[in-house]
N, C-alpha and C. Protein backbone atom coordinates (compact mmCIF):
# COMPACT_ATOMS: atom_id res chain seq x y z
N UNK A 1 0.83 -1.18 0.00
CA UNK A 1 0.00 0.00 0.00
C UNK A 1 0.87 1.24 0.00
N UNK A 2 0.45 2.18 -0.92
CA UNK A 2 0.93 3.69 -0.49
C UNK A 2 0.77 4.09 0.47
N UNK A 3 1.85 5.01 1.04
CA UNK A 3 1.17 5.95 2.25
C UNK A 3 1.42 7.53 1.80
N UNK A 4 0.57 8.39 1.49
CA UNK A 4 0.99 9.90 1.13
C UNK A 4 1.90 10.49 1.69
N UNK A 5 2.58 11.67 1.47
CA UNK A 5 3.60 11.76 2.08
C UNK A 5 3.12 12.97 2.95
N UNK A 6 3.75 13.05 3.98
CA UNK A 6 3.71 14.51 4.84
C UNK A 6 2.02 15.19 4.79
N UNK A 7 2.28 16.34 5.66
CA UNK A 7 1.45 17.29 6.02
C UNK A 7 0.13 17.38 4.51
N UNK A 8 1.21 17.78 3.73
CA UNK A 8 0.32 18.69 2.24
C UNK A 8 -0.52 17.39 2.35
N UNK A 9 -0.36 16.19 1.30
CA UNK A 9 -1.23 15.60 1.20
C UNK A 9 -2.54 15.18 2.51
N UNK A 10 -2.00 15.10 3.83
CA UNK A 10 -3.29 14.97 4.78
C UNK A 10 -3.97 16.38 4.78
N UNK A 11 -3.62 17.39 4.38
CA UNK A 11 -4.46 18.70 4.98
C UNK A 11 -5.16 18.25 3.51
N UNK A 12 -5.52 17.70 2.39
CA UNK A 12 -5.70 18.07 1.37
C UNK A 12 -6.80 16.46 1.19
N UNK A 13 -6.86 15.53 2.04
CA UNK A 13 -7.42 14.93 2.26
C UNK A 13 -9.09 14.99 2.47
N UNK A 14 -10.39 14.93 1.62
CA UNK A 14 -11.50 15.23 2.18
C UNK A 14 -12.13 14.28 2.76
N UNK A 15 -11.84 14.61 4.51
CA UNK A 15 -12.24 13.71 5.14
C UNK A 15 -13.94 13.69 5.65
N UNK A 16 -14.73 12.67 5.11
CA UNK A 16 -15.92 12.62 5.04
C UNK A 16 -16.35 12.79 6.43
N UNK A 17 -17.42 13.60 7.25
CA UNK A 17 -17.77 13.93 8.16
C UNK A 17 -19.13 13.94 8.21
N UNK A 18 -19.85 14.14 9.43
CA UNK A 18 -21.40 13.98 9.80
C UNK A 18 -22.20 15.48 10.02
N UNK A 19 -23.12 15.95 9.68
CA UNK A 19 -23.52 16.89 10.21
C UNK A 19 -23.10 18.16 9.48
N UNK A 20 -23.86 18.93 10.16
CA UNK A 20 -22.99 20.29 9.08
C UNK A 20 -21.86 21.10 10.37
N UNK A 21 -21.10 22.20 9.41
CA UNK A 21 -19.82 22.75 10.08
C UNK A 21 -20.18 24.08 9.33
N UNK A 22 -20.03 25.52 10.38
CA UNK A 22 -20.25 26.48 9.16
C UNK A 22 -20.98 26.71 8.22
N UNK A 23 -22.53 26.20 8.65
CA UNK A 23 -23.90 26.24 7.86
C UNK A 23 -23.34 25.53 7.06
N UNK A 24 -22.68 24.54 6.35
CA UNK A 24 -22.33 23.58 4.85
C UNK A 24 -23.10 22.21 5.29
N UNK A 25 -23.51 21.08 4.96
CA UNK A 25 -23.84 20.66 4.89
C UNK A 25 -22.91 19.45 4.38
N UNK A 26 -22.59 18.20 4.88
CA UNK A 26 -21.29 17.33 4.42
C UNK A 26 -22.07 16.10 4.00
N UNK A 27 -21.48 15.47 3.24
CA UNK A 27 -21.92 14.34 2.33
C UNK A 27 -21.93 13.19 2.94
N UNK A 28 -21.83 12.88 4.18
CA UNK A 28 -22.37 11.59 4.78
C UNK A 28 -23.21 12.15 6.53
N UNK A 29 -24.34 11.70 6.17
CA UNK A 29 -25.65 12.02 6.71
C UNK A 29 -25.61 10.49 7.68
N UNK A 30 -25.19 10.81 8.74
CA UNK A 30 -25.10 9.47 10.15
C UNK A 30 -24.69 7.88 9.55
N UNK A 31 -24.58 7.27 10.66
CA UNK A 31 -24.28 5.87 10.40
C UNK A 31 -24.92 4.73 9.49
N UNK A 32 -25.78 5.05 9.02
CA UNK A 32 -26.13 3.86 7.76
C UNK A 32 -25.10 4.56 6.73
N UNK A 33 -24.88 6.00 6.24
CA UNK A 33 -24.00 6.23 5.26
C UNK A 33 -22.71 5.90 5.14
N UNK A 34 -22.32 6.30 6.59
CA UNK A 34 -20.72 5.80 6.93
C UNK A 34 -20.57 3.89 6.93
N UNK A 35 -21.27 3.65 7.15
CA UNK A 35 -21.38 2.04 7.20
C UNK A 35 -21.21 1.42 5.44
N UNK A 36 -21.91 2.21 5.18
CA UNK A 36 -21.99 1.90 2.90
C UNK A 36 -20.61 2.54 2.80
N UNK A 37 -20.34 4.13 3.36
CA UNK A 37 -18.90 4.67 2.40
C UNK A 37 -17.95 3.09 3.37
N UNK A 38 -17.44 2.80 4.34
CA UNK A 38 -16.65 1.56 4.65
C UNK A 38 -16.82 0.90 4.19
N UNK A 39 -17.69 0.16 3.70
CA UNK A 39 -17.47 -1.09 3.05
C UNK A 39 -17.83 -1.21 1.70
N UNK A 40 -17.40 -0.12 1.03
CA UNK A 40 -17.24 0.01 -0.39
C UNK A 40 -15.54 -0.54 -0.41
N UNK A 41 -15.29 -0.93 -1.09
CA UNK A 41 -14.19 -1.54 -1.64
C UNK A 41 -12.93 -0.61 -1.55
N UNK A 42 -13.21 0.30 -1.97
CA UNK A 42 -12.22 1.40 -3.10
C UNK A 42 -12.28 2.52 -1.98
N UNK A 43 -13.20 2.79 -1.12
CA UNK A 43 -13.21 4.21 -0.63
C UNK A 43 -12.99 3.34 0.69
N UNK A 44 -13.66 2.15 1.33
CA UNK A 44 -13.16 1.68 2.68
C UNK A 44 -11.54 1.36 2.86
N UNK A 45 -10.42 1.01 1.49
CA UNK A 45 -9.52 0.94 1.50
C UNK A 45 -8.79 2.14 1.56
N UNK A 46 -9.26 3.13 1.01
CA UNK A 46 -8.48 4.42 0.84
C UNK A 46 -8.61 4.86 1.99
N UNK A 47 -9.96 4.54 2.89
CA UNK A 47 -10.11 5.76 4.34
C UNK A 47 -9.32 4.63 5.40
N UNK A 48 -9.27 3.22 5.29
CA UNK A 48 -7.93 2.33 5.79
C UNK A 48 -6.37 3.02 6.01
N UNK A 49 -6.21 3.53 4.24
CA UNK A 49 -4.81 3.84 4.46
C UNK A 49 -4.38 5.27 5.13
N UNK A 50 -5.21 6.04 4.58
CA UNK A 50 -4.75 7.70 5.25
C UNK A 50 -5.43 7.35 6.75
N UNK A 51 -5.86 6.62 7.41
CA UNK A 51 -6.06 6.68 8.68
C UNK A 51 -4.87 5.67 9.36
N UNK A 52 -4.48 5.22 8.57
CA UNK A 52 -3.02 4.50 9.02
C UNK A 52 -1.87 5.33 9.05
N UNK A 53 -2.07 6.14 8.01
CA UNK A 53 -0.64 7.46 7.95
C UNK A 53 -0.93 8.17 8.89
N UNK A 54 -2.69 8.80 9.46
CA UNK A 54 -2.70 9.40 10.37
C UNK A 54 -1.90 9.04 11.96
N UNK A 55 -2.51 7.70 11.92
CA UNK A 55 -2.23 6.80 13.82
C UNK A 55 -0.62 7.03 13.50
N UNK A 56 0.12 6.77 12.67
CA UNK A 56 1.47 6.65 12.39
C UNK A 56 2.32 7.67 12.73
N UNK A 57 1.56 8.77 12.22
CA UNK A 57 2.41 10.08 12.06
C UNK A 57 2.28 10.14 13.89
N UNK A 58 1.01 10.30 14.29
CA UNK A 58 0.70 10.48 15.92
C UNK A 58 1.19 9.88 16.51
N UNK A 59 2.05 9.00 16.49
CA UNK A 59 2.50 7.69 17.47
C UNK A 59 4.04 8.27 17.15
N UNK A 60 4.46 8.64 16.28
CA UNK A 60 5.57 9.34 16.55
C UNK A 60 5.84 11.14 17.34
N UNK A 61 4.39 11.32 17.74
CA UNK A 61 5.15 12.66 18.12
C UNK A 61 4.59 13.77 17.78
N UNK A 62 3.67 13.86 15.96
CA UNK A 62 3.25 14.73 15.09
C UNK A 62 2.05 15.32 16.21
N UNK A 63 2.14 16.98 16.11
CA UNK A 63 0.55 17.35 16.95
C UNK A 63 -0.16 17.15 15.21
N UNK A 64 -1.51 16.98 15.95
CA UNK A 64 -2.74 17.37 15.01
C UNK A 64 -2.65 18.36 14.29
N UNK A 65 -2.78 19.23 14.57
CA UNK A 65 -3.21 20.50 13.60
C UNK A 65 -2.24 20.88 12.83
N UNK A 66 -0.83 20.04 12.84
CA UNK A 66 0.21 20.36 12.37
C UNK A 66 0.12 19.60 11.50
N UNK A 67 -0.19 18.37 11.59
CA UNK A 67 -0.49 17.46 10.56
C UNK A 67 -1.36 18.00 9.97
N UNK A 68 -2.70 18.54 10.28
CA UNK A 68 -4.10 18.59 9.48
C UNK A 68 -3.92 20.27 8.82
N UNK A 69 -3.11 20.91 9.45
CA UNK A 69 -2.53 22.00 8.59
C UNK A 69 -3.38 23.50 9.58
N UNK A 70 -4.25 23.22 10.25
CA UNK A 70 -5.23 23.96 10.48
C UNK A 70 -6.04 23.49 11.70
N UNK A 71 -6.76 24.08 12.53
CA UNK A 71 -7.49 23.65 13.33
C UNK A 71 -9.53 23.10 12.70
N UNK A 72 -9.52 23.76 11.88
CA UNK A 72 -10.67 23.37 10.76
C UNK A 72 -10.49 21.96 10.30
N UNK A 73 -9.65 21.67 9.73
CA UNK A 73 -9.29 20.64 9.44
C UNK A 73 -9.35 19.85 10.55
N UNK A 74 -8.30 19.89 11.25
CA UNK A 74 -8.36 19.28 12.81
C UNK A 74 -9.80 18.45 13.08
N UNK A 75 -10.55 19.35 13.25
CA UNK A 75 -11.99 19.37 13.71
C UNK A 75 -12.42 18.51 12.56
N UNK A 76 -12.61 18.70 11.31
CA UNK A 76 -13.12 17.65 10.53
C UNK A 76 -12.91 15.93 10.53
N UNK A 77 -11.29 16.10 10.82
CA UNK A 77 -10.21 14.60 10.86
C UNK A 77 -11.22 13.95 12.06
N UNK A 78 -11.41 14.97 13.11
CA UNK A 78 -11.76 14.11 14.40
C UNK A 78 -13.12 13.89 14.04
N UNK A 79 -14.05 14.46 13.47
CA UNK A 79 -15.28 13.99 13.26
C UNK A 79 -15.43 12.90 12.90
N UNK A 80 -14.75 12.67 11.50
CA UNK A 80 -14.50 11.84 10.17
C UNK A 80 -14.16 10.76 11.32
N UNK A 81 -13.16 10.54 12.40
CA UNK A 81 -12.74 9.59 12.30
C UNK A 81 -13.68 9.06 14.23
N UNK A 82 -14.36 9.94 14.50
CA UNK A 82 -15.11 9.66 15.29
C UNK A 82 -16.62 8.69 14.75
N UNK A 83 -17.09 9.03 13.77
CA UNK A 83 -17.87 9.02 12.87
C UNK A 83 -17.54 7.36 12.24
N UNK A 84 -16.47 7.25 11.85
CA UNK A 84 -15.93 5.89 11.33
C UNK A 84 -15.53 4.47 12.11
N UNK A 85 -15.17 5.64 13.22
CA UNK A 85 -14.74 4.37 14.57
C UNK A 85 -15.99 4.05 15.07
N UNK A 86 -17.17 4.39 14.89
CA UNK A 86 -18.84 3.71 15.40
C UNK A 86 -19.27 3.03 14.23
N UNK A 87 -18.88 3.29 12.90
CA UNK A 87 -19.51 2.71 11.55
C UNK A 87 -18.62 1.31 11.57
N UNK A 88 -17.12 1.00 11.92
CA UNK A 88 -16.73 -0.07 11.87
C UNK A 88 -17.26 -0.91 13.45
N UNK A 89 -17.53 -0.37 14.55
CA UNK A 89 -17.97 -1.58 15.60
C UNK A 89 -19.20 -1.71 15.25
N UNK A 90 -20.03 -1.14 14.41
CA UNK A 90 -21.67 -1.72 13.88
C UNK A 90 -21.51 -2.84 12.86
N UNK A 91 -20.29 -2.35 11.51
CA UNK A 91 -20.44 -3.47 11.00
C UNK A 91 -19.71 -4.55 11.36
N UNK A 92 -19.04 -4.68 12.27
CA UNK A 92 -17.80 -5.97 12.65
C UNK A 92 -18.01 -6.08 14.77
N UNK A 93 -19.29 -6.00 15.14
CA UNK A 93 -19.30 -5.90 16.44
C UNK A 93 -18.33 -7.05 17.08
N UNK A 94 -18.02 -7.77 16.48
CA UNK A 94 -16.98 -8.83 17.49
C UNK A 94 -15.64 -8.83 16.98
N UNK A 95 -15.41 -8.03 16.29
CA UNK A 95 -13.64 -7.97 15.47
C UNK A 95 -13.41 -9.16 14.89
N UNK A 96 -14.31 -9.64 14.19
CA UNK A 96 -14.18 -10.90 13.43
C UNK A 96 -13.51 -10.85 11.94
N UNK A 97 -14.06 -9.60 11.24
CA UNK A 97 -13.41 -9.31 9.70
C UNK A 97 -12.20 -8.21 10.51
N UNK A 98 -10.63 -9.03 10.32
CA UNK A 98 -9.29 -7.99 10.88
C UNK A 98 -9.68 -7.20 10.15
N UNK A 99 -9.47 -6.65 8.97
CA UNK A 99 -9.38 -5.26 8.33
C UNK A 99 -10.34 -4.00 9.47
N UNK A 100 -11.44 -4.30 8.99
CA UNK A 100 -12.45 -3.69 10.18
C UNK A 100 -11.70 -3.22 11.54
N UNK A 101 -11.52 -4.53 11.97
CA UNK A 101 -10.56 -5.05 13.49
C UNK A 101 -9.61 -3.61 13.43
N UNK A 102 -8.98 -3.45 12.74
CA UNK A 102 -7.37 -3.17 12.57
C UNK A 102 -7.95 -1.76 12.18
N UNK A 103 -9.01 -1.40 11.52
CA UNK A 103 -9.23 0.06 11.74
C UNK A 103 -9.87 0.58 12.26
N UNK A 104 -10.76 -0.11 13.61
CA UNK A 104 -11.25 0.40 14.55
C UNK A 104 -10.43 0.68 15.59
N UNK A 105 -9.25 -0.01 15.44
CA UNK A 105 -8.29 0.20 16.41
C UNK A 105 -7.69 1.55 16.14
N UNK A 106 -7.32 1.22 14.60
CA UNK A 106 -6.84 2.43 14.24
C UNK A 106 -7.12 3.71 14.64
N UNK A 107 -8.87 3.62 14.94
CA UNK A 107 -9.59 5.06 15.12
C UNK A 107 -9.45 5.58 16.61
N UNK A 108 -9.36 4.44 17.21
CA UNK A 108 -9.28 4.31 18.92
C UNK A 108 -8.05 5.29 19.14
N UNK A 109 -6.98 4.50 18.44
CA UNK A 109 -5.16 5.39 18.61
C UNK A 109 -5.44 6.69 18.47
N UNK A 110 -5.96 6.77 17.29
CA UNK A 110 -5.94 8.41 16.84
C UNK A 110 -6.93 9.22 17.96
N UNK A 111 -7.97 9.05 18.43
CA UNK A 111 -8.94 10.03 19.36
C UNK A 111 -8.11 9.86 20.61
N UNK A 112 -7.29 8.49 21.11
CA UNK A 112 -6.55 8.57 22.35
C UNK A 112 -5.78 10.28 21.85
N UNK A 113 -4.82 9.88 20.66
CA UNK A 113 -3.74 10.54 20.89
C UNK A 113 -4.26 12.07 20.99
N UNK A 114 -5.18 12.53 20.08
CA UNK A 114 -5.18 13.79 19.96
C UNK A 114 -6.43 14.33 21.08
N UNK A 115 -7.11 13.46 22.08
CA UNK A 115 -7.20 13.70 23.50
C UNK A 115 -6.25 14.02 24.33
N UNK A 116 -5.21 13.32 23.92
CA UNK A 116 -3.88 13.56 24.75
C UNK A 116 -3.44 14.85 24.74
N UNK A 117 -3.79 15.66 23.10
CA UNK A 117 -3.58 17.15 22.84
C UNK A 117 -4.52 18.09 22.80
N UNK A 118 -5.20 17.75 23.64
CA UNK A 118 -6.67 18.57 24.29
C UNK A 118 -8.03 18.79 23.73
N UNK A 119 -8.02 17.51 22.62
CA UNK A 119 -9.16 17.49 21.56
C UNK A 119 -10.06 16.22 22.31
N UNK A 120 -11.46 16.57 22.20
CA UNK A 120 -12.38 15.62 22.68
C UNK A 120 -12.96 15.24 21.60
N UNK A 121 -13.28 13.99 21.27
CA UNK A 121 -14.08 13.23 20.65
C UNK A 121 -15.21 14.20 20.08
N UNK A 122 -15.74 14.07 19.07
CA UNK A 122 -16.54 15.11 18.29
C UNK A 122 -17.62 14.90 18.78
N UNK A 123 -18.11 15.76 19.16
CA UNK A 123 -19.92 15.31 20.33
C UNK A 123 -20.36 16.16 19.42
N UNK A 124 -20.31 16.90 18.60
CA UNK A 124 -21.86 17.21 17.68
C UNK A 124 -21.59 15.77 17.19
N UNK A 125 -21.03 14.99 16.42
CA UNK A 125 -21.19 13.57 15.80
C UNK A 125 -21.51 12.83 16.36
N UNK A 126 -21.03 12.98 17.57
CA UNK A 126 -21.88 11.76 18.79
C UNK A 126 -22.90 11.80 19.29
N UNK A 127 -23.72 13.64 19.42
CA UNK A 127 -24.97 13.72 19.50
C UNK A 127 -25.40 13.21 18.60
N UNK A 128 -24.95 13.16 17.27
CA UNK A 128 -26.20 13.18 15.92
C UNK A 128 -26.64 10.91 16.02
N UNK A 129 -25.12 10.77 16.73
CA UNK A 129 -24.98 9.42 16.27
C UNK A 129 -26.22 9.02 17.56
N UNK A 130 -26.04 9.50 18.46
CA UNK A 130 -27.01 9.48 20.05
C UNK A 130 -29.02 9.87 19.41
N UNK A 131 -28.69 10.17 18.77
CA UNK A 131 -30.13 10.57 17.93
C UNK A 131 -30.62 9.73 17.08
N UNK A 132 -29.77 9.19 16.08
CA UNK A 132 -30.37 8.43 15.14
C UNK A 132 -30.24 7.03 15.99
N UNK A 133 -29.86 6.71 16.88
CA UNK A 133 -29.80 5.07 17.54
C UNK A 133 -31.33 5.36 18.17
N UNK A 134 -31.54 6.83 19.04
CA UNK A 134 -32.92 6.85 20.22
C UNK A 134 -34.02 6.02 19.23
C-alpha cells in the first residue's frame, strides 16, 4: 500500500464527516452512510490507508493540527474519524473481519492521541450518532 507523504497531502485529504460545520452541509448524513462509504471496496480501503498514515504520524510525536494544517481541518479529521470508529464496531461488532478489526483500532489510537492534545471526541457527531440510535 501507499502511504501519502507529509502534512500537504493529509491537509488536502477530504475527510468525510457527519452533520454540518459552518452552515455547509457534508456528504455523509449518520451511520447507515458511513457504514456503505466503509465497506465500499475502493473508498473503505483508501479511508484504511490515510487513517493509518494518520495513527502513524501520531505515534511518533506529530501534533494534530500540524499534521491537518489547520485547526478546521483538525476538527473535521476528528469527526471523520469519530464518525468511522462507530460505523466499523456496527459493522464488525466482534472484530471478526481484521481489516475492520485493525481500523477500529486504528480510530481508537488516533482520538486517544489527539485527547492527549486537548481534543475531545466530536460530540456534535456523537450527538447526531445518540439521535439516530434513540
Amino acid at each position: 500500500m501507499k502511504q501519502l507523504p507529509g502534512r500537504f497531502a493529509l491537509s488536502r485529504v477530504l475527510w468525510p464527516f457527519c452533520g454540518k460545520r459552518n452552515g455547509y452541509p457534508n456528504w455523509i448524513h449518520g451511520l447507515p452512510e458511513a457504514c456503505e462509504y466503509l465497506s465500499d471496496p475502493m473508498l473503505g480501503e483508501r479511508l484504511l490507508i490515510i487513517t493509518r498514515v494518520v495513527a502513524e504520524k501520531l505515534s511518533l510525536g506529530s501534533r494534530i493540527t500540524t499534521l491537518m494544517g489547520s485547526s478546521v481541518d483538525t476538527q473535521k479529521l476528528i469527526s471523520s474519524i469519530t464518525l468511522f470508529h462507530h460505523a466499523a464496531g456496527k459493522l464488525d461488532p466482534d472484530g471478526s473481519a481484521p481489516w475492520l478489526a485493525d481500523f477500529a483500532q486504528l480510530c481508537e489510537n488516533i482520538l486517544v492521541a489527539v485527547e492527549a492534545q486537548g481534543y475531545e471526541r466530536c460530540l456534535l457527531t456523537l450527538s447526531q450518532l445518540n439521535q439516530q440510535q434513540a
